[in-house]
Protein backbone atom coordinates (compact mmCIF):
# COMPACT_ATOMS: atom_id res chain seq x y z
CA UNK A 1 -37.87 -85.79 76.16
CA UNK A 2 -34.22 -85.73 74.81
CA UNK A 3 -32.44 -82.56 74.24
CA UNK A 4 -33.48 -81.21 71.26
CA UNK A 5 -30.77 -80.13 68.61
CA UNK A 6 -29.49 -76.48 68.73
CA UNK A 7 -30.61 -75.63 65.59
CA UNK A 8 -33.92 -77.05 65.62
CA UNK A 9 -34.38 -75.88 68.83
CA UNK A 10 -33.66 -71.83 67.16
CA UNK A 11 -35.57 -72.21 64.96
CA UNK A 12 -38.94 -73.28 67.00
CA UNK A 13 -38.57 -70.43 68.82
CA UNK A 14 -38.19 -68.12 65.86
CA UNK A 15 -41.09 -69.83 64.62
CA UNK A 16 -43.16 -69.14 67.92
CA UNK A 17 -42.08 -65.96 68.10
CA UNK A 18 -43.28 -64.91 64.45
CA UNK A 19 -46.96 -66.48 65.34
CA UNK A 20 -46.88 -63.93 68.53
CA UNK A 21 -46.03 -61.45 66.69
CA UNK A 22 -48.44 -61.97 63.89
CA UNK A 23 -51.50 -62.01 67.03
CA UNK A 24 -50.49 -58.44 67.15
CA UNK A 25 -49.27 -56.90 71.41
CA UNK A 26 -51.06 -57.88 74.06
CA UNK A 27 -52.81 -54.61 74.39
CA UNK A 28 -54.08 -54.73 70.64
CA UNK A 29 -55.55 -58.26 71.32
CA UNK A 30 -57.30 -57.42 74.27
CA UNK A 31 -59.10 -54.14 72.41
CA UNK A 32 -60.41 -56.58 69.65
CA UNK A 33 -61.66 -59.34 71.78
CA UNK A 34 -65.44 -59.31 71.65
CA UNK A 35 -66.64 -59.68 74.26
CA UNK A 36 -63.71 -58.44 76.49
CA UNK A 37 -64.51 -61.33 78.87
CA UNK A 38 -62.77 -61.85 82.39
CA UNK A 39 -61.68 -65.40 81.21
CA UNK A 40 -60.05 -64.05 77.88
CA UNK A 41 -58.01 -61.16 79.80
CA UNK A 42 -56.70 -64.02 82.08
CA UNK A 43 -55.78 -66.02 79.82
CA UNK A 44 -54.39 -63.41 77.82
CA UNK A 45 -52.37 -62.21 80.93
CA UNK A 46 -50.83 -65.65 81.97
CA UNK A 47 -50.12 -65.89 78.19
CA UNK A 48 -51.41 -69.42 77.55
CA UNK A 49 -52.84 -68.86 74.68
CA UNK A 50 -50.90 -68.92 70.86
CA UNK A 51 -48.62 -71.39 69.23
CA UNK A 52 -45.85 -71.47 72.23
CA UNK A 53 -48.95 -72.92 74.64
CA UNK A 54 -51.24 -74.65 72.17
CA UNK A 55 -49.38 -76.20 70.02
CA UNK A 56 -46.38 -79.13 69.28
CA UNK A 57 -43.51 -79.41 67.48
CA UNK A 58 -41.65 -82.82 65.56
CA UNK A 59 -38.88 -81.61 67.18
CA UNK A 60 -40.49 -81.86 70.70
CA UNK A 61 -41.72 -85.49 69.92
CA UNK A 62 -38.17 -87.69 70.21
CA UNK A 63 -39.51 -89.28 73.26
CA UNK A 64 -41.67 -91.01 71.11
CA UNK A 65 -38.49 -92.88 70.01
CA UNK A 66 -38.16 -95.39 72.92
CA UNK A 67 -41.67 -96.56 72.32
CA UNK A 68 -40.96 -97.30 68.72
CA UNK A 69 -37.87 -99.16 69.83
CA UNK A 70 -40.20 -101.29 72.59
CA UNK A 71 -42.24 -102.02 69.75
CA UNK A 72 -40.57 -102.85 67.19
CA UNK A 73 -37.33 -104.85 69.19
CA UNK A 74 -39.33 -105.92 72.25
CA UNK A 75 -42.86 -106.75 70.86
CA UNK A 76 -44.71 -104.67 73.13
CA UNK A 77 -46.97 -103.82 69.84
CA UNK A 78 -50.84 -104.06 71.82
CA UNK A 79 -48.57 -102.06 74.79
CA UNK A 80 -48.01 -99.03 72.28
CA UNK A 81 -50.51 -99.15 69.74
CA UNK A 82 -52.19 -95.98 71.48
CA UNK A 83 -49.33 -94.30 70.22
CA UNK A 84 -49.18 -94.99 66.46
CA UNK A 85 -50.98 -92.68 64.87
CA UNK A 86 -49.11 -89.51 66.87
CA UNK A 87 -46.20 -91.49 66.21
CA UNK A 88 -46.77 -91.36 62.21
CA UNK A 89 -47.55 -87.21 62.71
CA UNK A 90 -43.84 -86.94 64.35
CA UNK A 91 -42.49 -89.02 61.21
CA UNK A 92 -44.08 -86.47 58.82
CA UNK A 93 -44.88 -83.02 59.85
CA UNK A 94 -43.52 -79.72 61.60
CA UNK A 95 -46.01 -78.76 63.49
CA UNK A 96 -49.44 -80.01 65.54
CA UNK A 97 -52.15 -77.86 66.51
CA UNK A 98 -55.19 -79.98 68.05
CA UNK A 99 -58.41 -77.88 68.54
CA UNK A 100 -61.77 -79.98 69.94
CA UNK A 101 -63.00 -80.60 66.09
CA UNK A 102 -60.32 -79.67 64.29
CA UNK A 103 -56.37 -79.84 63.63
CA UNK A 104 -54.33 -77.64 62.28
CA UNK A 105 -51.05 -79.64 60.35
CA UNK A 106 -47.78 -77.91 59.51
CA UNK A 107 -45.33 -78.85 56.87
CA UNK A 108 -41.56 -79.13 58.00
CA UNK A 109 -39.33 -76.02 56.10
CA UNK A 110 -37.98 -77.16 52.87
CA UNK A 111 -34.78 -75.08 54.05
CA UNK A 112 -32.94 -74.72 57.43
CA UNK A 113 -29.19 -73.48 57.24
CA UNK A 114 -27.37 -73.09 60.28
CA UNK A 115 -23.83 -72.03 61.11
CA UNK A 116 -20.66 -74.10 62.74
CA UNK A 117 -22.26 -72.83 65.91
CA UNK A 118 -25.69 -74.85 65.29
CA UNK A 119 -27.30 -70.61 65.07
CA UNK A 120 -29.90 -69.94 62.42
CA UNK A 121 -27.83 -68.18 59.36
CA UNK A 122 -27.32 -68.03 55.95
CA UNK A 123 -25.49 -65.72 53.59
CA UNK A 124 -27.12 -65.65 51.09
CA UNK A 125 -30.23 -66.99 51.32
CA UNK A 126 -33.25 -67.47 54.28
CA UNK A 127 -32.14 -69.64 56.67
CA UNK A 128 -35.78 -70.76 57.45
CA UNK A 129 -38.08 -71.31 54.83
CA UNK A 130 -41.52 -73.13 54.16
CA UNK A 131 -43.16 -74.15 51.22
CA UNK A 132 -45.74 -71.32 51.71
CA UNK A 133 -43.29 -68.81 51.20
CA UNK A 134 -43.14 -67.80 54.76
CA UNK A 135 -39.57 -67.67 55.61
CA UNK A 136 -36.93 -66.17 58.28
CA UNK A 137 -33.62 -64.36 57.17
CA UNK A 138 -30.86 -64.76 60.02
CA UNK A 139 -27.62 -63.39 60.98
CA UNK A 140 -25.45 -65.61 63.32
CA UNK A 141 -28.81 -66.09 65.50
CA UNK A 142 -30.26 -63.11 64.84
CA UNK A 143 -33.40 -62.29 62.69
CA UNK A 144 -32.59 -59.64 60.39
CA UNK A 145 -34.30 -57.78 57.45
CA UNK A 146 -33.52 -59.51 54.37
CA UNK A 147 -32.74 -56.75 52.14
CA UNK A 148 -29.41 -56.78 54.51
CA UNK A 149 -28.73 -60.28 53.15
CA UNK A 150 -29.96 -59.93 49.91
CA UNK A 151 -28.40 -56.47 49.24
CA UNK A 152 -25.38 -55.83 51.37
CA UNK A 153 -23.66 -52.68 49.41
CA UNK A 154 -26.84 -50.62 50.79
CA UNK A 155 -25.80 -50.88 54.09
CA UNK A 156 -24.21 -46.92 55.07
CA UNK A 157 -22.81 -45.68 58.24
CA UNK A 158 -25.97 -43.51 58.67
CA UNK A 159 -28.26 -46.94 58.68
CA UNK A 160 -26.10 -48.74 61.03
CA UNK A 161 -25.94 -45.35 63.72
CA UNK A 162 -29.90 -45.00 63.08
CA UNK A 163 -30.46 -48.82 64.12
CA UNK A 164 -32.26 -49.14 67.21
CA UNK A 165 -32.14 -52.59 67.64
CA UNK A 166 -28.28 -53.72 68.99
CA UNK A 167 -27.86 -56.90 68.07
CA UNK A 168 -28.99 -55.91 64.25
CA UNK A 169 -27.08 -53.27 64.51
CA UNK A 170 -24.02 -55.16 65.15
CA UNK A 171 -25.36 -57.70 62.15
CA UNK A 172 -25.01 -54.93 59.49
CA UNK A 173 -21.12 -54.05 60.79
CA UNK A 174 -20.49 -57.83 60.33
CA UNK A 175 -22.35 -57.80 56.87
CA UNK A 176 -20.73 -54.68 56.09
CA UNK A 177 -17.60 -56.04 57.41
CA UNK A 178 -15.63 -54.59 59.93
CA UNK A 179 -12.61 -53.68 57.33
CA UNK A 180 -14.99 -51.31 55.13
CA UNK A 181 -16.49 -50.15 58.25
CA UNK A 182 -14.11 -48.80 59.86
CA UNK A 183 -12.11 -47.48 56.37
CA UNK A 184 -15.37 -45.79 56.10
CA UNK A 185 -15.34 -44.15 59.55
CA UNK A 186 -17.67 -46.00 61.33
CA UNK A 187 -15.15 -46.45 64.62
CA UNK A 188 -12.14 -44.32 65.99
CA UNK A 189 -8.07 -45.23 66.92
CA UNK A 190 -8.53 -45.77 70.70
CA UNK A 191 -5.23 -47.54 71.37
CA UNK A 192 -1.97 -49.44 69.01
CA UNK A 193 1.04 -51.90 70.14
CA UNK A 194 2.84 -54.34 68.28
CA UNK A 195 0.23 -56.35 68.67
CA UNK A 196 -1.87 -54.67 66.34
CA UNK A 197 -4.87 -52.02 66.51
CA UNK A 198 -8.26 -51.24 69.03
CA UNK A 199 -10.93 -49.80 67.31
CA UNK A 200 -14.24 -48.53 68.77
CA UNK A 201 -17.07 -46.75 68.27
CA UNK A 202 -19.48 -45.54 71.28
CA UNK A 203 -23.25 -44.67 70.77
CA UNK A 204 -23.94 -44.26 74.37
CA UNK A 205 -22.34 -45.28 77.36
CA UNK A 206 -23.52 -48.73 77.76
CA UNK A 207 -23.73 -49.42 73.81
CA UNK A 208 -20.18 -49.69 72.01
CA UNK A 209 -18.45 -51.75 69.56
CA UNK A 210 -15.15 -52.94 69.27
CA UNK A 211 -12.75 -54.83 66.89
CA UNK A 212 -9.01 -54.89 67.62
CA UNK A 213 -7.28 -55.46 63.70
CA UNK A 214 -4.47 -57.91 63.78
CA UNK A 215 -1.94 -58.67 61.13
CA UNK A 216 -1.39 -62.61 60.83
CA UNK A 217 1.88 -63.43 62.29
CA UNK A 218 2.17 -66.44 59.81
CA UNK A 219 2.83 -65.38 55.98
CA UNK A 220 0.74 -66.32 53.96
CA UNK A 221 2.35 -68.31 50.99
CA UNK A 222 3.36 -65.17 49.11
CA UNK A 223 5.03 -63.70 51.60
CA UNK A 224 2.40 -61.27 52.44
CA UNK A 225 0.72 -60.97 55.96
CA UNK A 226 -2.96 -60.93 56.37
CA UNK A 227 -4.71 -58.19 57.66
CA UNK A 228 -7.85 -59.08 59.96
CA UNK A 229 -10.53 -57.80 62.30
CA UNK A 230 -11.33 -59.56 65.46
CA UNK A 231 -14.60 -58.25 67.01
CA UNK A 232 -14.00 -58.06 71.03
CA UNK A 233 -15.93 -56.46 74.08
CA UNK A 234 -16.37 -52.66 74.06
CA UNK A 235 -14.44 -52.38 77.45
CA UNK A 236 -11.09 -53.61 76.04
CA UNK A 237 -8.84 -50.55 76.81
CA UNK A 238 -5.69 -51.78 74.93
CA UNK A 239 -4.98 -53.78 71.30
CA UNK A 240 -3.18 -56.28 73.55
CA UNK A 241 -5.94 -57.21 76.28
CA UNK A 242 -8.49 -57.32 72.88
CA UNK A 243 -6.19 -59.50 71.29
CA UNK A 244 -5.36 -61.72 74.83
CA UNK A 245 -9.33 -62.00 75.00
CA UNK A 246 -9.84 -63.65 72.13
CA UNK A 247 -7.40 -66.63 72.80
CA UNK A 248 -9.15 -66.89 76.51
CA UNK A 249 -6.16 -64.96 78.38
CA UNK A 250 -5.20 -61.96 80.26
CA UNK A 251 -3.24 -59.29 78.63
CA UNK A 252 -0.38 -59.94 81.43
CA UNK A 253 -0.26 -64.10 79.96
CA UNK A 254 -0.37 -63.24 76.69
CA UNK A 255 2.53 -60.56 76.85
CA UNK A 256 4.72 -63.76 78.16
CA UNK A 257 4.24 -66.20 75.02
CA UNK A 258 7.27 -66.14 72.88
CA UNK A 259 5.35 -67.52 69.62
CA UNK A 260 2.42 -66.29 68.43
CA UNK A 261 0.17 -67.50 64.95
């Protein structure tokens, strides 16, 4: 099978991991299987059962390619005829389900938005969406709640400390955006040199954020220098070794260059 695109490949498993959470935790599934055979709990154990084990994806179907390309430039049509019909599935559908007696087809999404990093995201918008309705709202890679898309002024400082989840957590300061947050107090002063400013802000010792704010060393065509935040790793002790991280380079290097943009 060729490797399947980045973004494709996110969103399958967003996908798969929206059907296993629809069939409810493991625990819940077992109390409502009637009977409460031996053969379901196994299989319910080894978890091969649900749309990650029983089921196919277009996107998992590109080997099907080379056939079509023996057929159709090689003549090798009696040779791959077996394969037509799954052949015309991969051409026009998102997902296969096969059962003994019956098969369960899937539309592809009428909308999949990605960022310059191939990661499910959208601004605006869901970045995953079928014609159904069903649809995924996503932050750089990470599945959020869409009212933090949809309405971004309702994010507080209180919301974003109550957040149990990290990685949303760190969505909503992005969404926010780092400039408001920390104008609003979100993160303290922890260290300032000419190369600009280290902000963090510590929930507990193995959960902090940083950002280290910068001021463009290029004008801008006015005259004026931009003011920005760079998000770094919570360990960064000074402004310079946030700043030296983000262009791949110690803090000692980066003190030597003599030109900076």
């Amino acid at each position: 099978m060729s490797p399947v695109d980045p973004l494709v490949e996110h969103a399958a498993e967003v996908v798969m991991q929206g059907a296993a959470q629809a069939d409810g935790p493991l625990l819940d599934r077992l109390r409502r299987a009637r009977p409460l055979s031996w053969s379901y709990v196994l299989h319910a154990l080894l978890g091969h059962q649900g749309l990650r084990f029983e089921a196919i994806g277009q996107h998992e179907l590109s080997w099907l390619g080379a056939y079509d390309y023996y057929r159709d430039m090689t003549g090798l049509r009696a040779e791959t005829e077996v394969l037509q019909g799954l052949s015309l599935l991969a051409q026009s559908l998102g997902w296969l389900q096969p059962h003994a007696r019956t098969c369960w087809l899937v539309e592809r999404p009428d909308r999949l938005r990605g960022d310059v990093r191939d990661r499910l995201h959208d601004d605006g918008a869901p970045a995953l969406r079928f014609r159904d309705g069903w649809s995924v709202w996503a932050w750089k890679g990470v599945v959020v709640p869409s009212w933090l898309i949809k309405n971004p002024e309702r994010i507080t400082l209180t919301m974003i400390d109550h957040e149990q989840n990290v990685q949303i957590r760190r969505c909503m300061i992005d969404i926010m955006t780092p400039e408001r947050y920390v104008a609003q107090g979100g993160a303290v002063r922890v260290a300032e040199d000419e190369t600009g400013v280290l902000w963090r802000k510590t929930w507990l010792s193995a959960d902090a954020w940083a950002a280290v704010e910068v001021i463009n060393a290029t004008p801008e065509p006015d005259g004026t220098r931009r003011h920005f935040f760079l998000q770094v790793p919570a360990h960064m002790r000074t402004a310079r070794e946030a700043v030296a991280w983000t262009y791949g380079l110690s803090a000692a290097t980066y003190k030597q260059l003599t030109v900076r943009t």
